[in-house]
Protein backbone atom coordinates (compact mmCIF):
# COMPACT_ATOMS: atom_id res chain seq x y z
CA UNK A 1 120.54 103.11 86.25
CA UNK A 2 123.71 101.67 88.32
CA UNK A 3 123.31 102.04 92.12
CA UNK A 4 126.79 102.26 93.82
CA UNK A 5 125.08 101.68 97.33
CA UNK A 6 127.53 99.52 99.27
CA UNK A 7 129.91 102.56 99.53
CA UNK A 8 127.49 104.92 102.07
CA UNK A 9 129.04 103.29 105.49
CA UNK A 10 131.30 100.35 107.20
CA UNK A 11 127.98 99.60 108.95
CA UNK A 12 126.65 98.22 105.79
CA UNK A 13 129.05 95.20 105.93
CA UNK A 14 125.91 93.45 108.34
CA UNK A 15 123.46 91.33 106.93
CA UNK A 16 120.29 93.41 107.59
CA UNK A 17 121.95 96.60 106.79
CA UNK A 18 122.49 95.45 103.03
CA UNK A 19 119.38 93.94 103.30
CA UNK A 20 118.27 97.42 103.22
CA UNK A 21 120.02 99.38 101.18
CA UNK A 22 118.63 96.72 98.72
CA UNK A 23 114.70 97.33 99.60
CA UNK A 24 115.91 101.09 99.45
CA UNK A 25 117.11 100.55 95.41
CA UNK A 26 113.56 98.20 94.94
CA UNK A 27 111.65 101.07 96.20
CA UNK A 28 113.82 103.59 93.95
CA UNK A 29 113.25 101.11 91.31
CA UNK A 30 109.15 100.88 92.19
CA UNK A 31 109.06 104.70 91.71
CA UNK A 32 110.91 105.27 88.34
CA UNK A 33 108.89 102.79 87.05
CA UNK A 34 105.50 105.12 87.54
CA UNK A 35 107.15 107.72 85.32
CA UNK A 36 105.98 105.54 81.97
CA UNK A 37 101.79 105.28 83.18
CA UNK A 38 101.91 108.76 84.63
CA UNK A 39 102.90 110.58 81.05
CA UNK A 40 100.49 107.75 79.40
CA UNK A 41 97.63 109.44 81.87
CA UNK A 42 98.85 113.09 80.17
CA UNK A 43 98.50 111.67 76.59
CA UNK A 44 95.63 110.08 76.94
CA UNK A 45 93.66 113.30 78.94
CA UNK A 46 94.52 115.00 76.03
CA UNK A 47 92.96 112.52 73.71
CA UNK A 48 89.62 112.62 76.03
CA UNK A 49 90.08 108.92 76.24
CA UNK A 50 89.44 108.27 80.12
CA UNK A 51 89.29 104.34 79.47
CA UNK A 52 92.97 104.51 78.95
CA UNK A 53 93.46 106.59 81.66
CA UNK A 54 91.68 104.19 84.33
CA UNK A 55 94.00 101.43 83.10
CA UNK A 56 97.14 103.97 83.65
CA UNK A 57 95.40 104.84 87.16
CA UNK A 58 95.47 101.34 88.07
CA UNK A 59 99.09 100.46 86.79
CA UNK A 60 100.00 103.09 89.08
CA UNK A 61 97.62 102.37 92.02
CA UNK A 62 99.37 98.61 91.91
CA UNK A 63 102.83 99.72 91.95
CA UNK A 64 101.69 102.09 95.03
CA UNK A 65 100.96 99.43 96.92
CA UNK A 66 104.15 97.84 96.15
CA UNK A 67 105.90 100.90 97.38
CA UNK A 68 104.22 100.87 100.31
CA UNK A 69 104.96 97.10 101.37
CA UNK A 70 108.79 97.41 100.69
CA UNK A 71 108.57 100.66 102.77
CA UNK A 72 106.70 98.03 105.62
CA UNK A 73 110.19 95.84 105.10
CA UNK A 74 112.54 98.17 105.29
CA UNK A 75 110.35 100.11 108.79
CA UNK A 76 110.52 96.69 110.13
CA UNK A 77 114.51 96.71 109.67
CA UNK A 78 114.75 99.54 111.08
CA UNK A 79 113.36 98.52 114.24
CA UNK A 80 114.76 95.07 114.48
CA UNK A 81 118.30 97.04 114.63
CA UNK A 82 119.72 98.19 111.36
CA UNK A 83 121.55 100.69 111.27
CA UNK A 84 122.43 103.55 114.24
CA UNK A 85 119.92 104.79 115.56
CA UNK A 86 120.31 108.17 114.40
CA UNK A 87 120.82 107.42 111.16
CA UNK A 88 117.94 104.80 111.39
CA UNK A 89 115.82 107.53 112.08
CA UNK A 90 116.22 109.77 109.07
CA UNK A 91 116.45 106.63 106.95
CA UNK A 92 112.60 105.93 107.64
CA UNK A 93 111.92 109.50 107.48
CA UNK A 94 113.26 109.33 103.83
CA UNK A 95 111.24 106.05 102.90
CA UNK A 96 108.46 108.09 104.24
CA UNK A 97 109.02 110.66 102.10
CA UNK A 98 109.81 108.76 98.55
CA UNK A 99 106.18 106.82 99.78
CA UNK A 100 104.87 110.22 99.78
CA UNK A 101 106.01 110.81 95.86
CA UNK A 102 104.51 107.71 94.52
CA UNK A 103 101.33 109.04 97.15
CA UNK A 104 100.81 112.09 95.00
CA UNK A 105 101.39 110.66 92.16
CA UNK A 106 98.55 108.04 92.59
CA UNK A 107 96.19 110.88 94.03
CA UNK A 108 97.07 113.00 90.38
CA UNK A 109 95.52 109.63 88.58
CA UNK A 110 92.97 109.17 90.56
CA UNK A 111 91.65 112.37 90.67
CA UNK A 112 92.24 113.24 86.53
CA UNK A 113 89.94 110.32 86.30
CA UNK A 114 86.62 112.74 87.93
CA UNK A 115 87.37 114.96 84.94
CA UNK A 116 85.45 112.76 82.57
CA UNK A 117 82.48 114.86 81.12
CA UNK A 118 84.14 117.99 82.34
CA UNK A 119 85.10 120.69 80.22
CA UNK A 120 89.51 120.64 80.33
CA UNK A 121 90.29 123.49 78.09
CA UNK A 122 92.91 122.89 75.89
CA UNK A 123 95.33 124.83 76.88
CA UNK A 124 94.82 123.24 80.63
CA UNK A 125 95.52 119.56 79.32
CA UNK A 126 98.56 121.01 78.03
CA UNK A 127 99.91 122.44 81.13
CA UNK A 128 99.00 119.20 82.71
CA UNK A 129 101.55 117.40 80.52
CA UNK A 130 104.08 119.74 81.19
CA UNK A 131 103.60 119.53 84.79
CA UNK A 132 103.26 115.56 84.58
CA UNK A 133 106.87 115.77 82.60
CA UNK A 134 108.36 118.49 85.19
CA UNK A 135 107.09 115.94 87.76
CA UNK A 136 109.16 112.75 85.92
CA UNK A 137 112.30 115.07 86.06
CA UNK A 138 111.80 115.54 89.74
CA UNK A 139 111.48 111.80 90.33
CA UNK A 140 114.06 110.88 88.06
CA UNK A 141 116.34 113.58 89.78
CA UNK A 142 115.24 112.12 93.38
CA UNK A 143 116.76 108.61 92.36
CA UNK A 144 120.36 110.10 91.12
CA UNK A 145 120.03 111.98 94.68
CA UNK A 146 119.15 108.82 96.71
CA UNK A 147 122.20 106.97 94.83
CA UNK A 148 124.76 110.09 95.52
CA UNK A 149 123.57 110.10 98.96
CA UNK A 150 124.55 106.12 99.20
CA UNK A 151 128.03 106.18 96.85
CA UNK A 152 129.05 109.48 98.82
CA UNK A 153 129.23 111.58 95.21
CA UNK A 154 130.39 115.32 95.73
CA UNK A 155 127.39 115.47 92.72
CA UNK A 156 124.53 115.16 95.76
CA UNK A 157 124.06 118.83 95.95
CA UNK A 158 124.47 119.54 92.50
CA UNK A 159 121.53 117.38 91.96
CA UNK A 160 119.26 118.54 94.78
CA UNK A 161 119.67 122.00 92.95
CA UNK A 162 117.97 120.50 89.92
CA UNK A 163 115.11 118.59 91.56
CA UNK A 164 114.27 122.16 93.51
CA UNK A 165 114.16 123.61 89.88
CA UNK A 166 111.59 121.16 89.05
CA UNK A 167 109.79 121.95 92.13
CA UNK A 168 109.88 125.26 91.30
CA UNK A 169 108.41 124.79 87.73
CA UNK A 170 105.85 122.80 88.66
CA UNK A 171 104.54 125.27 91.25
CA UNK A 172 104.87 128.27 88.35
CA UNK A 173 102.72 126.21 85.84
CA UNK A 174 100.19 125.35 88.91
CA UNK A 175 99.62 129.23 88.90
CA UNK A 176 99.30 129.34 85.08
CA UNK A 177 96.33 126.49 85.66
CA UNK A 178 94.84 129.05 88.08
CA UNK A 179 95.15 131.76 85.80
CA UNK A 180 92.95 130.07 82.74
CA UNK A 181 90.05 128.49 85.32
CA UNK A 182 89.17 131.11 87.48
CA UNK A 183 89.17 133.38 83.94
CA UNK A 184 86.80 131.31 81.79
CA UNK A 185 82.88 132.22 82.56
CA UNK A 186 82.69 129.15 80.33
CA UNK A 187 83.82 126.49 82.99
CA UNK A 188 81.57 126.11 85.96
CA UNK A 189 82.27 126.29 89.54
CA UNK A 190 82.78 122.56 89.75
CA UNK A 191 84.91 122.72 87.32
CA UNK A 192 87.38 125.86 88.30
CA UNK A 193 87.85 123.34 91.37
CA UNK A 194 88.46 120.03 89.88
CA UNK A 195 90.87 121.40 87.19
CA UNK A 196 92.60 123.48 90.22
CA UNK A 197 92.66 120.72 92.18
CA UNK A 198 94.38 118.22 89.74
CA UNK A 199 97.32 121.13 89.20
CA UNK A 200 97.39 121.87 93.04
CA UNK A 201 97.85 118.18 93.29
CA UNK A 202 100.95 117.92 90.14
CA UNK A 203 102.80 120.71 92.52
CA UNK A 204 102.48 118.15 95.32
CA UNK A 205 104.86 115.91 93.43
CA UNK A 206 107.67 118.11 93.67
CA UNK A 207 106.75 119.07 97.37
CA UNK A 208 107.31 115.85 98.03
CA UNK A 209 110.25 115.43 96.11
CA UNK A 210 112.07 118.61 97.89
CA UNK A 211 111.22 117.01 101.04
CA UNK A 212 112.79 113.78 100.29
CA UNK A 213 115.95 116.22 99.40
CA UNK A 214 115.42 118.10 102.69
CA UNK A 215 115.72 114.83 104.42
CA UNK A 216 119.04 113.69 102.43
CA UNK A 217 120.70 116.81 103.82
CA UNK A 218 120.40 116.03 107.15
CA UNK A 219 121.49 112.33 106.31
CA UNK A 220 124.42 113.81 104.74
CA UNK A 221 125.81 115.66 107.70
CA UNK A 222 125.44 113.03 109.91
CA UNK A 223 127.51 110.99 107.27
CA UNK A 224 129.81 113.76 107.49
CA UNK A 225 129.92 113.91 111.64
């Protein structure tokens, strides 16, 4: 994907501020890059084989942490003067908030992996894959968002639209998860929670995606001030 980034303000012509905006694309960069292990964790639920999934879990634990230290360089930016202050502000709110993405998407892994000798229905794994690929459109929407929000594109709010759809998918299939658990006298009570819990979690990923978008809004008004 092409970042147009340069373009958001004339402030950007200092050193640390393009500094940024370039730890802003790695951490864009860090988070597309989870989509490929977090459908590979779907897949392989679906197979039963939780050996592959640990591997996945760990792929995406690593590139969690990697997140998390270019969000560290970019907060320490911040407060050695880039940017307004204003603006610097919202800025770290938004790292914050595309930390929190990758955060839910580790805690989805991580958490799939306690359903080893659990009973998953079938139909369960299956909503899980269609909430993990609702969840890839949300992040993949987030980065076309981030970009419009840096090149200035008139398409921002177009796109925000579709990454609230997600969210909005991902919290209907969430209820159809509820629907099969609490329903099946077959699963038991530890179960009902885990399996809940893994979908509750899946919905968190487009929370935390319409956040993210709630905090480009406000970045784009002040842009606009």
């Amino acid at each position: 994907m092409k970042f147009n980034w340069l373009r958001i303000l004339p402030i950007f012509g200092r050193d640390m501020e393009k500094e940024t905006v370039e730890l802003f694309k790695a951490m864009i960069n860090e988070i597309l890059s989870v989509r490929q292990p977090f459908t590979e964790v779907g897949k392989a639920l679906k197979k039963g084989d939780f050996k592959k999934i640990k591997q996945h879990a760990a792929v995406i634990n690593e590139k969690e942490h990697n997140c998390d230290k270019i969000r560290r360089h970019i907060s320490q930016n911040m407060y050695s003067g880039a940017f307004m202050p204003v603006m610097r502000t919202r800025l770290y709110d938004l790292t914050d908030g595309i930390d929190d993405v990758i955060d839910r998407v580790q805690d989805v892994a991580d958490r799939i992996i306690y359903l080893e000798h659990k009973k998953v229905p079938a139909k369960v794994a299956d909503l899980y894959i269609k909430m993990i690929d609702e969840g890839c459109v949300a992040i993949t929407e987030l980065s076309v968002i981030i970009n419009d929000l840096f090149s200035g594109s008139p398409e921002l709010m177009h796109e925000v639209k579709k990454a609230n759809m997600a969210e909005h998918n991902l919290d209907m299939l969430k209820k159809d998860v509820l629907d099969i658990v609490l329903f099946d006298k077959k699963i038991d009570a530890v179960s009902v929670w885990l399996l809940f819990n893994v979908a509750k979690l899946l919905s968190e990923v487009g929370d935390a995606v319409e956040g993210c978008c709630d905090d480009v809004a406000i970045l784009r008004l002040l842009r606009q001030a």
